[in-house]
C-alpha atoms as a PDB file:
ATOM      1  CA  UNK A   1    -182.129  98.229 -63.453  1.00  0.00           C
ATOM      2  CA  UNK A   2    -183.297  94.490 -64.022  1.00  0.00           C
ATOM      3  CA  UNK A   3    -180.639  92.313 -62.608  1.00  0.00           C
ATOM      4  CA  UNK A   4    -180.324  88.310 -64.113  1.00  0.00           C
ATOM      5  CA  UNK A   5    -182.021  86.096 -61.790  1.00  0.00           C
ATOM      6  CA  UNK A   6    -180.110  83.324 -63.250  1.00  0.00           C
ATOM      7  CA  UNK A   7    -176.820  82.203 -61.228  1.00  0.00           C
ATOM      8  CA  UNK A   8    -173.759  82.473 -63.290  1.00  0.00           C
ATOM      9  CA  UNK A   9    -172.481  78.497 -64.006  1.00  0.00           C
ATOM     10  CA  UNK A  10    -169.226  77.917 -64.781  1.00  0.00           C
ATOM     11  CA  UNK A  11    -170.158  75.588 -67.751  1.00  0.00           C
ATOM     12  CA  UNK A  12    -167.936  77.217 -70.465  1.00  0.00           C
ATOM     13  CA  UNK A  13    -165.068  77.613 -67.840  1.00  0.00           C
ATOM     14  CA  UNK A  14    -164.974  74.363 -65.834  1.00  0.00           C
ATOM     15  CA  UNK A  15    -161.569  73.362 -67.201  1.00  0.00           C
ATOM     16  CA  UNK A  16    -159.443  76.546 -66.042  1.00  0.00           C
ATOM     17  CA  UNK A  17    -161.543  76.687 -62.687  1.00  0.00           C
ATOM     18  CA  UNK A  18    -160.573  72.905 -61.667  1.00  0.00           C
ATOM     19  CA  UNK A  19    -157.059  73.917 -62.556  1.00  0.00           C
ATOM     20  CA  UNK A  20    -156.780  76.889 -60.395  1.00  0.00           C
ATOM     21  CA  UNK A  21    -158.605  75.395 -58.432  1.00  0.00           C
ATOM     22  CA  UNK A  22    -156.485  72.062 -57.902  1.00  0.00           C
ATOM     23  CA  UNK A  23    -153.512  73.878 -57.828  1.00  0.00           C
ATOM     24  CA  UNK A  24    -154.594  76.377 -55.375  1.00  0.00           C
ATOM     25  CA  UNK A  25    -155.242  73.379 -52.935  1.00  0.00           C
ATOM     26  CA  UNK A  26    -152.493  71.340 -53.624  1.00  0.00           C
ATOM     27  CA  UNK A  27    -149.551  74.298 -53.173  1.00  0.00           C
ATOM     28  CA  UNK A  28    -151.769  75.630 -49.988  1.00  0.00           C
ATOM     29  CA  UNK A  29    -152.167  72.297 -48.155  1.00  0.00           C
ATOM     30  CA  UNK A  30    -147.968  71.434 -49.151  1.00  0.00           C
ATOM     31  CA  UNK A  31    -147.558  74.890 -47.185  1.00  0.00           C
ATOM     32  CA  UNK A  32    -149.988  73.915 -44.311  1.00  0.00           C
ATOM     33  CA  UNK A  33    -147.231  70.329 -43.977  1.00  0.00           C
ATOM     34  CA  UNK A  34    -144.370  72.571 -44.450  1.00  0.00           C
ATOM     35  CA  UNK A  35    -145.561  74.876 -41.696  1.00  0.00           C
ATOM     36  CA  UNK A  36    -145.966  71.874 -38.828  1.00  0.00           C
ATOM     37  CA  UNK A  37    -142.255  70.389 -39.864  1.00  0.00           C
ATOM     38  CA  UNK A  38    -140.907  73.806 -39.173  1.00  0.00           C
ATOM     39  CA  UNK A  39    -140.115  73.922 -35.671  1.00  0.00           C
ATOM     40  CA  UNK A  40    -138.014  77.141 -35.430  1.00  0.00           C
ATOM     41  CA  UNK A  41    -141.360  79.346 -36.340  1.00  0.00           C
ATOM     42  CA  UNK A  42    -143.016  80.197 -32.426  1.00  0.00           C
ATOM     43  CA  UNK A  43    -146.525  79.516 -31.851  1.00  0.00           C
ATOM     44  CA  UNK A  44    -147.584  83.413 -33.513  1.00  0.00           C
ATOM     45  CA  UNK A  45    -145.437  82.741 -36.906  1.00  0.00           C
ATOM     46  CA  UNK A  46    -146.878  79.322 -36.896  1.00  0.00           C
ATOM     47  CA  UNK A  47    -150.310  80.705 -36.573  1.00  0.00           C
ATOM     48  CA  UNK A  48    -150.433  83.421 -39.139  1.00  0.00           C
ATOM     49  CA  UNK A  49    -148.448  81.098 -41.336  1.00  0.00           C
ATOM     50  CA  UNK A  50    -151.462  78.522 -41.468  1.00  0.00           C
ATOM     51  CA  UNK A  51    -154.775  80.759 -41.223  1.00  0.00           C
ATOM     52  CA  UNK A  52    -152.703  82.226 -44.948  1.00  0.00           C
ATOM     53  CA  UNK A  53    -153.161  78.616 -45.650  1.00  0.00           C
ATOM     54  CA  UNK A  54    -156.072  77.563 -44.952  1.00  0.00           C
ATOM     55  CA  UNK A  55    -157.827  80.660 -46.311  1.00  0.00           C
ATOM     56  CA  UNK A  56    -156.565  79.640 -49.977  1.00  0.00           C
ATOM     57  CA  UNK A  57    -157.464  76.221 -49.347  1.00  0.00           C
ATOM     58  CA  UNK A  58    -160.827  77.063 -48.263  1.00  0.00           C
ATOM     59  CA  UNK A  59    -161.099  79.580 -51.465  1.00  0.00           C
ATOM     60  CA  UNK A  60    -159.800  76.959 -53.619  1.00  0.00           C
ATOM     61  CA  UNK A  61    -162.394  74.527 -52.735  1.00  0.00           C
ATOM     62  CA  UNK A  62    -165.000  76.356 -52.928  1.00  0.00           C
ATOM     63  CA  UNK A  63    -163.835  77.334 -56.375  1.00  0.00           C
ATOM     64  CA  UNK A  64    -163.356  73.399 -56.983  1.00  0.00           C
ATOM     65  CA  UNK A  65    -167.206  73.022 -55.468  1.00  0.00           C
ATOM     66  CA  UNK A  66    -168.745  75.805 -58.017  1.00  0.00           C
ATOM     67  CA  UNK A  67    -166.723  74.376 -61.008  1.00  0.00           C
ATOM     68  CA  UNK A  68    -168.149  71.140 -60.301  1.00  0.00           C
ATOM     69  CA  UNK A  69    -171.954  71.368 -59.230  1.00  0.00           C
ATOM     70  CA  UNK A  70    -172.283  75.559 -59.864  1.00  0.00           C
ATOM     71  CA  UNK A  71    -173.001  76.166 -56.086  1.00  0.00           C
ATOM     72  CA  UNK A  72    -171.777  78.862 -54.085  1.00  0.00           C
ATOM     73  CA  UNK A  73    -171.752  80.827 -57.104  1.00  0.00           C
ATOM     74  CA  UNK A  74    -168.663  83.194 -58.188  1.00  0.00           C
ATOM     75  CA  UNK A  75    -167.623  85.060 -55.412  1.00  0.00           C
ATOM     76  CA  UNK A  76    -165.582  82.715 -53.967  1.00  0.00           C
ATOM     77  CA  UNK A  77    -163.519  82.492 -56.835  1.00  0.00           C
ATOM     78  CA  UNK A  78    -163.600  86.514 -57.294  1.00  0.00           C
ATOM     79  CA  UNK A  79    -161.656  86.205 -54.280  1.00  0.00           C
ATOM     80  CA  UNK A  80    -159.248  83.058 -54.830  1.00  0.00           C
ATOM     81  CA  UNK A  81    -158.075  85.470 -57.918  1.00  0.00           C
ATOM     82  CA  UNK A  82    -158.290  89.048 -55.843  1.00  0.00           C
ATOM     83  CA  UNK A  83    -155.849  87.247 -53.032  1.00  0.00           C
ATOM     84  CA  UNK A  84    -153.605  85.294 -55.586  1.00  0.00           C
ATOM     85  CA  UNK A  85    -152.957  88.156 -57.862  1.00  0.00           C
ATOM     86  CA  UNK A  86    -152.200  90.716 -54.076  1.00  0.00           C
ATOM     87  CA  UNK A  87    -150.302  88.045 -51.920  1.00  0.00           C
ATOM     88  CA  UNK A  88    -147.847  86.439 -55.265  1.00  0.00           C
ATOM     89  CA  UNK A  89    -145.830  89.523 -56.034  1.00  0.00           C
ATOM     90  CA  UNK A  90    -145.952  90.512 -52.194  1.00  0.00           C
ATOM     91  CA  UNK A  91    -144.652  87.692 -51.567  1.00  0.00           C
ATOM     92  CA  UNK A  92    -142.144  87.186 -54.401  1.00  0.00           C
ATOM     93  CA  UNK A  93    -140.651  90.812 -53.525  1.00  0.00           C
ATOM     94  CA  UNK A  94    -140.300  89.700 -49.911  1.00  0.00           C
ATOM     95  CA  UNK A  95    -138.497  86.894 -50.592  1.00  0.00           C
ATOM     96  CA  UNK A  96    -136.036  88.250 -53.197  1.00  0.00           C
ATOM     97  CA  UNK A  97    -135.228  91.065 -50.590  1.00  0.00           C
ATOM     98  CA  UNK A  98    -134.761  88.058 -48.372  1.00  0.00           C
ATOM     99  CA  UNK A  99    -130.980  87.748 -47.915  1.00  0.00           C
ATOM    100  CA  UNK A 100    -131.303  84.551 -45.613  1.00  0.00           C
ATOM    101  CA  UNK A 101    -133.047  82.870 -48.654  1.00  0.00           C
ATOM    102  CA  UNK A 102    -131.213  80.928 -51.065  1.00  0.00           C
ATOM    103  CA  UNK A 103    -131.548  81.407 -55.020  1.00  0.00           C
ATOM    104  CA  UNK A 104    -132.998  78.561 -55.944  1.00  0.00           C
ATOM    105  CA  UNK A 105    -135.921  78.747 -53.050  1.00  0.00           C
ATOM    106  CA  UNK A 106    -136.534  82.305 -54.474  1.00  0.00           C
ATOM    107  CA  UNK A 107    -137.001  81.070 -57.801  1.00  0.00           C
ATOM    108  CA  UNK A 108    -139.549  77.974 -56.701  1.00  0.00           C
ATOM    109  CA  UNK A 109    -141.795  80.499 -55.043  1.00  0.00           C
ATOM    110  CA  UNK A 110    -141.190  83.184 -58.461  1.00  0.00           C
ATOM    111  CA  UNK A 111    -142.444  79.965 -60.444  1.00  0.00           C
ATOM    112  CA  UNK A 112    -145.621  79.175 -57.925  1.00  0.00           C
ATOM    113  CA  UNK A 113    -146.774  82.955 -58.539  1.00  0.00           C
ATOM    114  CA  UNK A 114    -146.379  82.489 -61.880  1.00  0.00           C
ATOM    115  CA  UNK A 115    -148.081  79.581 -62.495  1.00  0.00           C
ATOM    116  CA  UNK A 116    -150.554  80.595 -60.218  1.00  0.00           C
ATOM    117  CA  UNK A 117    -151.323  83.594 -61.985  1.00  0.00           C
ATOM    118  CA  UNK A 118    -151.166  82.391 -65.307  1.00  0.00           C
ATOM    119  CA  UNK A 119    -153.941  80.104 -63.600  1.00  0.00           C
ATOM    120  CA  UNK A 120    -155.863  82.928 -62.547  1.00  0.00           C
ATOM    121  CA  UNK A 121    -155.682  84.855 -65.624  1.00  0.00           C
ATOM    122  CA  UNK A 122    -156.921  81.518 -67.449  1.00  0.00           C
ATOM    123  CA  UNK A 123    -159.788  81.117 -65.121  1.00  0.00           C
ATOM    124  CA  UNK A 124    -161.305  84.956 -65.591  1.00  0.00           C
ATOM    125  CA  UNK A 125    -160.740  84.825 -69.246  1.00  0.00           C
ATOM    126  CA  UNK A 126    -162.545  81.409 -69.732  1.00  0.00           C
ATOM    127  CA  UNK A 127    -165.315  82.745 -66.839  1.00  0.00           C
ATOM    128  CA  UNK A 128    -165.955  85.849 -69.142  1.00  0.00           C
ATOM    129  CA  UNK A 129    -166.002  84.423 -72.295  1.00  0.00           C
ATOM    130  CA  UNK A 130    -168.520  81.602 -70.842  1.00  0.00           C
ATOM    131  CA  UNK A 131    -170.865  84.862 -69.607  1.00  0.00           C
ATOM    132  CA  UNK A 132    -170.977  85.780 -72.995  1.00  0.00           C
ATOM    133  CA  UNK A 133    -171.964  83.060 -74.202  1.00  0.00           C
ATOM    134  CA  UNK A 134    -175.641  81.965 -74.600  1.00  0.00           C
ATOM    135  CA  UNK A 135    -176.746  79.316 -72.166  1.00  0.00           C
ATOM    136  CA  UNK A 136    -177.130  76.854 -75.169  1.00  0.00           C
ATOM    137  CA  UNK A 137    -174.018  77.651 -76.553  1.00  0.00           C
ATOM    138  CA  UNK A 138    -171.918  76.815 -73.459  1.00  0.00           C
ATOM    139  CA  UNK A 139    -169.808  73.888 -74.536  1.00  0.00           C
ATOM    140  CA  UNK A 140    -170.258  70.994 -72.359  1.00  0.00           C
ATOM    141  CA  UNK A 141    -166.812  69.878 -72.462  1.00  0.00           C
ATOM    142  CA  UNK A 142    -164.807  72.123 -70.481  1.00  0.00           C
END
């Protein structure tokens, strides 16, 4: 089967991508702070705690990167979304079984999944509809 020798470019979907994007980095690197003021976490929980971290941040960026000059090409951001839409509801369903938590910090992390998959779900729509697409009929604003 011929395959397209062109690389996919995020033209159509540059918008949603720098969104997810942005927001991927920005809640991830808040985490990585919140992690190194904790000091009741042990050198293990610590650890784990930041390689989740730095992961998304390193996802998110290069989804920030291909949004902006088309490099790396989509597979970074195949996986930003793969993790984000696994780890958010894990997540949410640990904390909310969580009696130690309080209400409202359930309900902060219940509105970062959700605004982080709403992201997501933006990004692959606008990525898809920019694949269909003819390369001249890309718009060049978003």
């Amino acid at each position: 089967m011929p395959r397209n020798k062109a690389p996919l470019r995020p033209k159509g979907a540059r918008i949603p991508l720098l969104i997810l994007a942005a927001w991927t980095v920005a809640i991830w690197l808040t985490r990585i702070v919140n992690v190194a003021q904790a000091g009741d976490l042990g050198f293990w929980g610590t650890l784990w705690r930041v390689l989740v971290a730095f992961v998304f941040v390193d996802l998110g960026v290069a989804t920030l990167v291909w949004a902006v000059s088309g490099k790396f090409g989509p597979r970074w951001f195949v996986m930003l979304a793969t993790l984000s839409v696994i780890y958010w509801p894990i997540r949410s369903a640990q904390l909310w079984a969580d009696s130690t938590q309080t209400t409202g910090f359930k309900l902060v992390h219940t509105a970062l999944m959700l605004v982080t998959i709403t992201a997501v779900a933006l990004a692959i729509w606008a990525v898809r509809r920019a694949r269909r697409l003819p390369p001249d009929a890309a718009p060049t604003s978003a």
